[in-house]
PDB file of N, CA and C in Angstrom:
ATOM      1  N   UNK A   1       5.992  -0.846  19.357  1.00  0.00           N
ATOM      2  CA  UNK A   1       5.977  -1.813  18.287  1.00  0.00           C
ATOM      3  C   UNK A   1       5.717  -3.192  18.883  1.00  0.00           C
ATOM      4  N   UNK A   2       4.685  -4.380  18.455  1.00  0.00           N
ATOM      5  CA  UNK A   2       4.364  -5.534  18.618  1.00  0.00           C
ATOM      6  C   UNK A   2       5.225  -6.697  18.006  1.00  0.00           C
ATOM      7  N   UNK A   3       5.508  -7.439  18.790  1.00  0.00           N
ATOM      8  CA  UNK A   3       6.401  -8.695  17.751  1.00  0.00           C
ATOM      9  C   UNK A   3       5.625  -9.743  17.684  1.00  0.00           C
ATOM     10  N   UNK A   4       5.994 -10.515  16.255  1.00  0.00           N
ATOM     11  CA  UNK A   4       5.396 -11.066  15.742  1.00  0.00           C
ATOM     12  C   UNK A   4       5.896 -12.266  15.516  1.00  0.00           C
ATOM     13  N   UNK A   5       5.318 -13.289  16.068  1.00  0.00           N
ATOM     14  CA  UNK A   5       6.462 -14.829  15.752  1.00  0.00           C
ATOM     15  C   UNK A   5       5.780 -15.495  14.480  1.00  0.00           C
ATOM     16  N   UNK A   6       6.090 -15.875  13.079  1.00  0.00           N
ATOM     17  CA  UNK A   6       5.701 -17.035  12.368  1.00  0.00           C
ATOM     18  C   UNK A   6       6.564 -18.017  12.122  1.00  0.00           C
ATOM     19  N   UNK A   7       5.875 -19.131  11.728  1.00  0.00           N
ATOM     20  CA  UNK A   7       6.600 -20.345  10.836  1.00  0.00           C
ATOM     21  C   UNK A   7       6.898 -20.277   9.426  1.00  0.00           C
ATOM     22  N   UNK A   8       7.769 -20.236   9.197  1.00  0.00           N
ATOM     23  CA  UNK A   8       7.626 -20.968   7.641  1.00  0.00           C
ATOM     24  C   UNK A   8       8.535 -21.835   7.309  1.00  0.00           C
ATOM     25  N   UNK A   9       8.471 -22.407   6.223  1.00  0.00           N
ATOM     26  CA  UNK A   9       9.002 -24.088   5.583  1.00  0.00           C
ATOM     27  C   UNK A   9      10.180 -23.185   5.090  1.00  0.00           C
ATOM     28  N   UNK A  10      11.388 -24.384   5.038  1.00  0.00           N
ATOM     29  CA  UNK A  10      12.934 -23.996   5.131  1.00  0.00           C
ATOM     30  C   UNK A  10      12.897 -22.906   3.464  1.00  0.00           C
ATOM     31  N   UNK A  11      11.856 -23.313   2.402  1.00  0.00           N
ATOM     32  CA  UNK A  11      12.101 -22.877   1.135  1.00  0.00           C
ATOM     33  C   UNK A  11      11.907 -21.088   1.449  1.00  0.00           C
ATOM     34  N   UNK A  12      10.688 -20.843   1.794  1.00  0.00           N
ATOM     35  CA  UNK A  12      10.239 -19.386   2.404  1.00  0.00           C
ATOM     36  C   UNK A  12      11.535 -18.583   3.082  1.00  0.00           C
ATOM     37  N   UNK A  13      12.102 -19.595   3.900  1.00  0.00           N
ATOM     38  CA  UNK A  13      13.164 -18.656   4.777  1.00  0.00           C
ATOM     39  C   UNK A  13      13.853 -18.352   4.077  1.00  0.00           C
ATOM     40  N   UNK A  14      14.563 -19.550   2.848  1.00  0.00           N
ATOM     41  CA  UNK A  14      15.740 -19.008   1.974  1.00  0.00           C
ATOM     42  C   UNK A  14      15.419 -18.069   0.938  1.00  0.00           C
ATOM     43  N   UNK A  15      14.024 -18.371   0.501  1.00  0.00           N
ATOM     44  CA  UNK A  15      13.733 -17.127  -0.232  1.00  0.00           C
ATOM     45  C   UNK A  15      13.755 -15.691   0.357  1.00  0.00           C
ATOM     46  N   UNK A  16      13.207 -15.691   1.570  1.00  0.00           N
ATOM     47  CA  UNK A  16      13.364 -14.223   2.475  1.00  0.00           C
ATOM     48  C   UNK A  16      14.565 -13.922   2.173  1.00  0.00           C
ATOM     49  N   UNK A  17      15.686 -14.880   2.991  1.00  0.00           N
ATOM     50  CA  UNK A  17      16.969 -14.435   3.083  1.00  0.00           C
ATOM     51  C   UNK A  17      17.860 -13.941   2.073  1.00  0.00           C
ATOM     52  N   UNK A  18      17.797 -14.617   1.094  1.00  0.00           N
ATOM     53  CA  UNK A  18      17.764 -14.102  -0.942  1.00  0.00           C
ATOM     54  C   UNK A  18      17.417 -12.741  -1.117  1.00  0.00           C
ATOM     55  N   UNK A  19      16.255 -12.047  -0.253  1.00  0.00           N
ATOM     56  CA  UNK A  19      15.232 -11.468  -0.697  1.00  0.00           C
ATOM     57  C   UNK A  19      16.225 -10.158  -0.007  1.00  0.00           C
ATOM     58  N   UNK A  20      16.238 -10.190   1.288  1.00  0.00           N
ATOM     59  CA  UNK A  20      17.237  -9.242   2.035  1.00  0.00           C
ATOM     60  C   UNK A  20      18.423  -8.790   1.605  1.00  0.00           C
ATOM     61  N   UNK A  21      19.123 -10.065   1.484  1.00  0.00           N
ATOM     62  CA  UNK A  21      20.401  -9.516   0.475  1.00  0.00           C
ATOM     63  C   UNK A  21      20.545  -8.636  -0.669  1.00  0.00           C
ATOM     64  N   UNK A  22      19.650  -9.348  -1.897  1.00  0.00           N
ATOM     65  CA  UNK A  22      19.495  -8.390  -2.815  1.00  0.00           C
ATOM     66  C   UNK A  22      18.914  -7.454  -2.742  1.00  0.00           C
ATOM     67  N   UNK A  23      17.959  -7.023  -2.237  1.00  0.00           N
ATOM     68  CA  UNK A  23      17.117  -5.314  -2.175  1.00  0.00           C
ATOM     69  C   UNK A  23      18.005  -4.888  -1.272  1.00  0.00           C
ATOM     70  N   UNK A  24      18.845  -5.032  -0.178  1.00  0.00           N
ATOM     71  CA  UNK A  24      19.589  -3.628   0.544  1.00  0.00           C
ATOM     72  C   UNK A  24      18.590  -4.383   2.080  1.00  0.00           C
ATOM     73  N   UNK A  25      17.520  -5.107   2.493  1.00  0.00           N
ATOM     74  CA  UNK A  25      16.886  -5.079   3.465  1.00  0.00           C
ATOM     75  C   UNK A  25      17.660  -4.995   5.057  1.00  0.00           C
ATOM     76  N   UNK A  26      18.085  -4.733   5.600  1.00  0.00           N
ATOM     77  CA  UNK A  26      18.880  -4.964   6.668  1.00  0.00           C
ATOM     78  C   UNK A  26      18.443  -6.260   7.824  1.00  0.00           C
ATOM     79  N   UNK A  27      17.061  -6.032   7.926  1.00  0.00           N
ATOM     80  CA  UNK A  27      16.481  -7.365   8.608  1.00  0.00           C
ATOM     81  C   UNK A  27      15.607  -8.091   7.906  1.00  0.00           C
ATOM     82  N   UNK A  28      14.794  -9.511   8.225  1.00  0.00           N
ATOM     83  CA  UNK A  28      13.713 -10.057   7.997  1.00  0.00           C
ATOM     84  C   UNK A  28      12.516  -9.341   8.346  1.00  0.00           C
ATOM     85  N   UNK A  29      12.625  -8.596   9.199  1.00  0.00           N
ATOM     86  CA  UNK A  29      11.597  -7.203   9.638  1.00  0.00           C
ATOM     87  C   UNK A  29      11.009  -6.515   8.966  1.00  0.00           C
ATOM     88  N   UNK A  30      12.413  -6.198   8.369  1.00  0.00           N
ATOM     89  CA  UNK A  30      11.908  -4.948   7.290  1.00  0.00           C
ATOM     90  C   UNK A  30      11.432  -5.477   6.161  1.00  0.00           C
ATOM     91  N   UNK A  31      11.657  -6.493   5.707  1.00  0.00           N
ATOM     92  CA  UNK A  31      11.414  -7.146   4.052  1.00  0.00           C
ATOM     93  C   UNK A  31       9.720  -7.210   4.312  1.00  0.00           C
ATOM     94  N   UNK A  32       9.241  -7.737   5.671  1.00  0.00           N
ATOM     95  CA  UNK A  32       8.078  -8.261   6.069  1.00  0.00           C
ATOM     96  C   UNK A  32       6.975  -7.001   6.218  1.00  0.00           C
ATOM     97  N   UNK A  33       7.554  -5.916   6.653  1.00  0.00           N
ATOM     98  CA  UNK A  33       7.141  -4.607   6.816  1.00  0.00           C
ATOM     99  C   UNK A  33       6.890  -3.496   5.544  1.00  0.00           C
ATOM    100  N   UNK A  34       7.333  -4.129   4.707  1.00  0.00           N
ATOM    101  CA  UNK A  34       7.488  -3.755   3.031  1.00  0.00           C
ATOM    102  C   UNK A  34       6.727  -4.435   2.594  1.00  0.00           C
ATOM    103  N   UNK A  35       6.387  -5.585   2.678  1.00  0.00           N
ATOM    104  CA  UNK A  35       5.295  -6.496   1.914  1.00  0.00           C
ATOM    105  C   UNK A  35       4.115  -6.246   2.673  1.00  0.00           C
ATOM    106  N   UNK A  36       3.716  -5.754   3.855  1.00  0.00           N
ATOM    107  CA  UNK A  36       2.568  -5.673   4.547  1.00  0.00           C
ATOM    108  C   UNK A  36       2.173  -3.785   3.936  1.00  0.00           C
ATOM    109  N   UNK A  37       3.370  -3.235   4.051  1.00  0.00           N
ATOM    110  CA  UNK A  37       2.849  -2.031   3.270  1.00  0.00           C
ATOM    111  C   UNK A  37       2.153  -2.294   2.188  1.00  0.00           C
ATOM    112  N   UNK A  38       3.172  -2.673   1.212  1.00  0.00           N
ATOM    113  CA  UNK A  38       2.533  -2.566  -0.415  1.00  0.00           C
ATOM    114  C   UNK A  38       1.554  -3.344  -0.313  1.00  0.00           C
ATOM    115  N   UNK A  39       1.092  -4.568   0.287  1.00  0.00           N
ATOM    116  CA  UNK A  39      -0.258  -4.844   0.762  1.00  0.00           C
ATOM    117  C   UNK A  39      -1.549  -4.159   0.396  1.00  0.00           C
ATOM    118  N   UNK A  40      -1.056  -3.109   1.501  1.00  0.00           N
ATOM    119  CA  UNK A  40      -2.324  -1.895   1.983  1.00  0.00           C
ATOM    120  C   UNK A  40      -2.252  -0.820   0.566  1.00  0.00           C
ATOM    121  N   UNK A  41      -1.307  -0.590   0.393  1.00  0.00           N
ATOM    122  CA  UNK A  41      -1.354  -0.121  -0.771  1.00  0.00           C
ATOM    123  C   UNK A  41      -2.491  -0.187  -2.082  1.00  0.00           C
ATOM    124  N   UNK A  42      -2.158  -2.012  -2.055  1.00  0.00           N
ATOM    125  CA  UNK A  42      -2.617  -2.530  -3.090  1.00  0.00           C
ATOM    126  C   UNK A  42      -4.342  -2.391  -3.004  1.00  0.00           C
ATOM    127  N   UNK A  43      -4.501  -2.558  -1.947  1.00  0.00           N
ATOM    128  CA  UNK A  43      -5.787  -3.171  -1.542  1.00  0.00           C
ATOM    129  C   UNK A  43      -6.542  -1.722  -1.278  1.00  0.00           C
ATOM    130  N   UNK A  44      -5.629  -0.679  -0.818  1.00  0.00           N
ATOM    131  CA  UNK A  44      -6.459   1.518  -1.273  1.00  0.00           C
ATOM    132  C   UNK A  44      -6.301   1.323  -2.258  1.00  0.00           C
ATOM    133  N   UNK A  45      -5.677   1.098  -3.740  1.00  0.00           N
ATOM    134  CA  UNK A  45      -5.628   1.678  -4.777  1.00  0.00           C
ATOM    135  C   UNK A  45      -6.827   0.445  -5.584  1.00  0.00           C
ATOM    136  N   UNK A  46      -7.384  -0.816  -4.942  1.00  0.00           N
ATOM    137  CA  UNK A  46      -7.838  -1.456  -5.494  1.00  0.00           C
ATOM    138  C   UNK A  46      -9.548  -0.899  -5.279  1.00  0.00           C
ATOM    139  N   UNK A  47      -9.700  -0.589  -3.991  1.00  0.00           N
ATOM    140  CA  UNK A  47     -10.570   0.234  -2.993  1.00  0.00           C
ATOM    141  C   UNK A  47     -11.168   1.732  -4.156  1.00  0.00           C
ATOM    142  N   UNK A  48      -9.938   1.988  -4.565  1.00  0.00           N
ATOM    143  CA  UNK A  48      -9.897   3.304  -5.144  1.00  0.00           C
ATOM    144  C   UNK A  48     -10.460   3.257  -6.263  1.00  0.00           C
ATOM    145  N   UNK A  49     -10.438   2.046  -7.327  1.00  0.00           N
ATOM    146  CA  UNK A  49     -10.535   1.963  -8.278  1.00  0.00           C
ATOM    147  C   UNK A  49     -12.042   1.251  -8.406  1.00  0.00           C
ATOM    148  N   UNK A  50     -12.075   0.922  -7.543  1.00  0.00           N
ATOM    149  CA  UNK A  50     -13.794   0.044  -7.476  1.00  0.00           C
ATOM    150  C   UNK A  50     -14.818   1.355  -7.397  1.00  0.00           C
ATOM    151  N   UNK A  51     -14.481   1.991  -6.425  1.00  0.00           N
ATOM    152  CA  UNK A  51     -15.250   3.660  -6.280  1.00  0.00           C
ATOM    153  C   UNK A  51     -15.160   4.252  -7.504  1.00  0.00           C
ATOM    154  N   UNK A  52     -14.287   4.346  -8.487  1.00  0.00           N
ATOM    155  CA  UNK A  52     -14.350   5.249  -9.803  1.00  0.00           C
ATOM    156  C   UNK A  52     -15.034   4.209 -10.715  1.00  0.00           C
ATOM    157  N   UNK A  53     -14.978   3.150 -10.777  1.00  0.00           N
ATOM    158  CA  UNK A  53     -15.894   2.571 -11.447  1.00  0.00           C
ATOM    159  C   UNK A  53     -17.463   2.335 -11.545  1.00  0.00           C
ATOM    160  N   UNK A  54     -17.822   2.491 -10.410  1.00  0.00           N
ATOM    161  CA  UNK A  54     -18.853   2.425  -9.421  1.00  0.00           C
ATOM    162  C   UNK A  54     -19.198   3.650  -9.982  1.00  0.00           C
ATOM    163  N   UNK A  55     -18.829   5.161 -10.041  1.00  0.00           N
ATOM    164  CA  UNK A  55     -19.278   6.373  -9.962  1.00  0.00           C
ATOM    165  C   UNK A  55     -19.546   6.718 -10.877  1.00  0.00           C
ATOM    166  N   UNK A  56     -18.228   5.927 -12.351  1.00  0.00           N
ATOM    167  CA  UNK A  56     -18.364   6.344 -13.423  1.00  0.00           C
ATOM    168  C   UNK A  56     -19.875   5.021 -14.571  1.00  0.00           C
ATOM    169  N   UNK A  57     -20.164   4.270 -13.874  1.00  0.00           N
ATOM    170  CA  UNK A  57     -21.027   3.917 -14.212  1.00  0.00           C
ATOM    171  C   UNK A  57     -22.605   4.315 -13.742  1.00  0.00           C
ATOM    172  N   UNK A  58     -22.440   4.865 -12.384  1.00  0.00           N
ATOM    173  CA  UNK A  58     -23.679   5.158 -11.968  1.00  0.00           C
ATOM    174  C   UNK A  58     -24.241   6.629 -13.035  1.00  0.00           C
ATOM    175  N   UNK A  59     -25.337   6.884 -12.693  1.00  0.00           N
ATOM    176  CA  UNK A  59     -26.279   8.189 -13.320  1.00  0.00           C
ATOM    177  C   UNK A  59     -26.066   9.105 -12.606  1.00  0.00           C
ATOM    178  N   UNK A  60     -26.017   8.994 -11.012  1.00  0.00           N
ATOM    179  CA  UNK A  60     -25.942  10.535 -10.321  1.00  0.00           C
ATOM    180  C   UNK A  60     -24.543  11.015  -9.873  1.00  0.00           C
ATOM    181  N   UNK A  61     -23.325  11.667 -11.246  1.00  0.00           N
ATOM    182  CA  UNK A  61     -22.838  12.313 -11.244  1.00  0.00           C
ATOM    183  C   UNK A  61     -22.603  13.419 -10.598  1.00  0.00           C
ATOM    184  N   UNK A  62     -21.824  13.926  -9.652  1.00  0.00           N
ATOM    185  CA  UNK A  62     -21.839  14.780  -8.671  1.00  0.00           C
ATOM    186  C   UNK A  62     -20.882  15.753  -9.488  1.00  0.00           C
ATOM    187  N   UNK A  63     -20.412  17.191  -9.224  1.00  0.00           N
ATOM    188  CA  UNK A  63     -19.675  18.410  -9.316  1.00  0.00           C
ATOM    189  C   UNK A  63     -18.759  17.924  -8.124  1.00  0.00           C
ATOM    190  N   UNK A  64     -17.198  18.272  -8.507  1.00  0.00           N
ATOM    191  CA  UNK A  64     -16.334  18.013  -7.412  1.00  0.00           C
ATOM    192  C   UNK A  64     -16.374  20.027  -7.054  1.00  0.00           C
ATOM    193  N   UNK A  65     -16.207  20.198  -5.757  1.00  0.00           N
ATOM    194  CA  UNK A  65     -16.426  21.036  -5.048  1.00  0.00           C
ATOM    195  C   UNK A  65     -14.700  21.492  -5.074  1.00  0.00           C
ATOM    196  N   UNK A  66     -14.490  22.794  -5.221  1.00  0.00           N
ATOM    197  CA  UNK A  66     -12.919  23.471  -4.811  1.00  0.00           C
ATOM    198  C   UNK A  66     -12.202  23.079  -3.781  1.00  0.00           C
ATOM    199  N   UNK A  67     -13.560  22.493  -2.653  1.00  0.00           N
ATOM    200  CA  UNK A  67     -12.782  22.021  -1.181  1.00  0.00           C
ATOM    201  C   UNK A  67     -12.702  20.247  -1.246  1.00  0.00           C
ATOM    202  N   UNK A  68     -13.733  19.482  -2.435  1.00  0.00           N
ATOM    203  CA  UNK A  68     -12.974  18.341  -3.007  1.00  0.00           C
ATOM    204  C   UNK A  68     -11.687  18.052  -3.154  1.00  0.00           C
ATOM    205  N   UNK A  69     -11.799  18.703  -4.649  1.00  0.00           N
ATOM    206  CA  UNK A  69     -10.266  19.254  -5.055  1.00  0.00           C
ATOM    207  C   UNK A  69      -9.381  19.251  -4.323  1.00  0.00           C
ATOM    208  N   UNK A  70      -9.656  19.988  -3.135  1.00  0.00           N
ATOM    209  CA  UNK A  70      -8.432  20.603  -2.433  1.00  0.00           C
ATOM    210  C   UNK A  70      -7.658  19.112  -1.109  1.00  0.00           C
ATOM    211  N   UNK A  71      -9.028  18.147  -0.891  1.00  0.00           N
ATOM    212  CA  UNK A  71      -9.076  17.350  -0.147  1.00  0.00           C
ATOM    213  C   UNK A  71      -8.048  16.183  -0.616  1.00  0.00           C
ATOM    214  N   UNK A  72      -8.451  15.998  -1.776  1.00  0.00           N
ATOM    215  CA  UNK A  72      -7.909  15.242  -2.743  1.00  0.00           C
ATOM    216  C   UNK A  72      -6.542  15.548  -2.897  1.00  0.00           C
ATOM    217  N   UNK A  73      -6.102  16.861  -3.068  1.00  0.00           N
ATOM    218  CA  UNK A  73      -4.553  16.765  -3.489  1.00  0.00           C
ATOM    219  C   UNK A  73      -3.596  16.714  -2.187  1.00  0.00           C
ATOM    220  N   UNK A  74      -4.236  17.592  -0.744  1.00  0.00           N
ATOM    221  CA  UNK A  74      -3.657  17.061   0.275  1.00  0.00           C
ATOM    222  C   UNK A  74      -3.341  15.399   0.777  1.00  0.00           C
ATOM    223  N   UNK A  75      -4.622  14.799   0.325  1.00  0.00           N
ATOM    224  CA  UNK A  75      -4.462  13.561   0.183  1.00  0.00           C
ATOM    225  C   UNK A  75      -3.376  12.465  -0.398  1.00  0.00           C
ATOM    226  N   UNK A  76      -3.333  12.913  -1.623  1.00  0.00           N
ATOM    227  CA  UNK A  76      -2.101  12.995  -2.851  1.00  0.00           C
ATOM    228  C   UNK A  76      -0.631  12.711  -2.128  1.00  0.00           C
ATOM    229  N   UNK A  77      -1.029  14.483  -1.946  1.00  0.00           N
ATOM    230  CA  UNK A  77       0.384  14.696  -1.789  1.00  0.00           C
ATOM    231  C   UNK A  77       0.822  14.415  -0.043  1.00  0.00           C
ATOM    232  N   UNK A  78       0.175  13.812   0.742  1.00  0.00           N
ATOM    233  CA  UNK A  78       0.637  12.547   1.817  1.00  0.00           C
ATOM    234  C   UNK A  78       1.132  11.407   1.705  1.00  0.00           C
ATOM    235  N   UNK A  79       0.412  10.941   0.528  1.00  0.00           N
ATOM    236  CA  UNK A  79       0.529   9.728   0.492  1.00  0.00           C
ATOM    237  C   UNK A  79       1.909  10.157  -0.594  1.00  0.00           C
ATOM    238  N   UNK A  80       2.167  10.481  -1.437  1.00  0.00           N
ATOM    239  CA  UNK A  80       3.719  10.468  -2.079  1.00  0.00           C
ATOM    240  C   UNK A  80       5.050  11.102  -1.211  1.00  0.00           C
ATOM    241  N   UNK A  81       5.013  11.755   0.071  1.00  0.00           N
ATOM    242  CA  UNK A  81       5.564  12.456   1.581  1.00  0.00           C
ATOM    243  C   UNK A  81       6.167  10.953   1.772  1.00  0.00           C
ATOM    244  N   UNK A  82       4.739   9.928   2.168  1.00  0.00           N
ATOM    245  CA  UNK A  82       5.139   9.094   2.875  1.00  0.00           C
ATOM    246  C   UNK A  82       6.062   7.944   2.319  1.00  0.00           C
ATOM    247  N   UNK A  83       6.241   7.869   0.916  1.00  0.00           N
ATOM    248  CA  UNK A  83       7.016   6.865  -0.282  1.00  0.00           C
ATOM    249  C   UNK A  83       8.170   7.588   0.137  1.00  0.00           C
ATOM    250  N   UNK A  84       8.632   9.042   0.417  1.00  0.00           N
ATOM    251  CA  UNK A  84       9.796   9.680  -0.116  1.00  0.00           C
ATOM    252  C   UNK A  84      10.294   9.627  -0.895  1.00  0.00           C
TER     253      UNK A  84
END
């Protein structure tokens, strides 16, 4: 694991520290490690949604294949493993 030094203005810290208390966070680490997740999150499911739009507007409509399908729900069901 890499450490990471930032700054922030006294308001940011007290908000962090606010932020820890009430959700259960145990460190500033983790609160920071939670917001960089849902991040990535945001930004696959935004990823995700540009591609179905994209596909569902284009003309050359493809057949999803059984081993699609199958790609897709392993996929799925990783990514809800990894939420617990």
């Amino acid at each position: 694991m890499v450490t990471m030094n930032i700054s922030l203005p006294d308001t940011m810290k007290t908000f962090i520290d606010h932020r820890i208390a009430e959700a259960g966070y145990n460190t500033a680490s983790e609160y920071v490690h939670d917001l960089v997740r849902l991040d990535q999150e945001r930004l696959d499911q935004k990823k995700l949604e540009s591609v179905l739009v994209e596909r569902l507007e284009g003309d050359d409509w493809e057949e999803m294949s059984p081993d699609d399908w199958s790609s897709m729900r392993k996929q799925l069901q990783a990514r809800l493993s990894e939420k617990g």
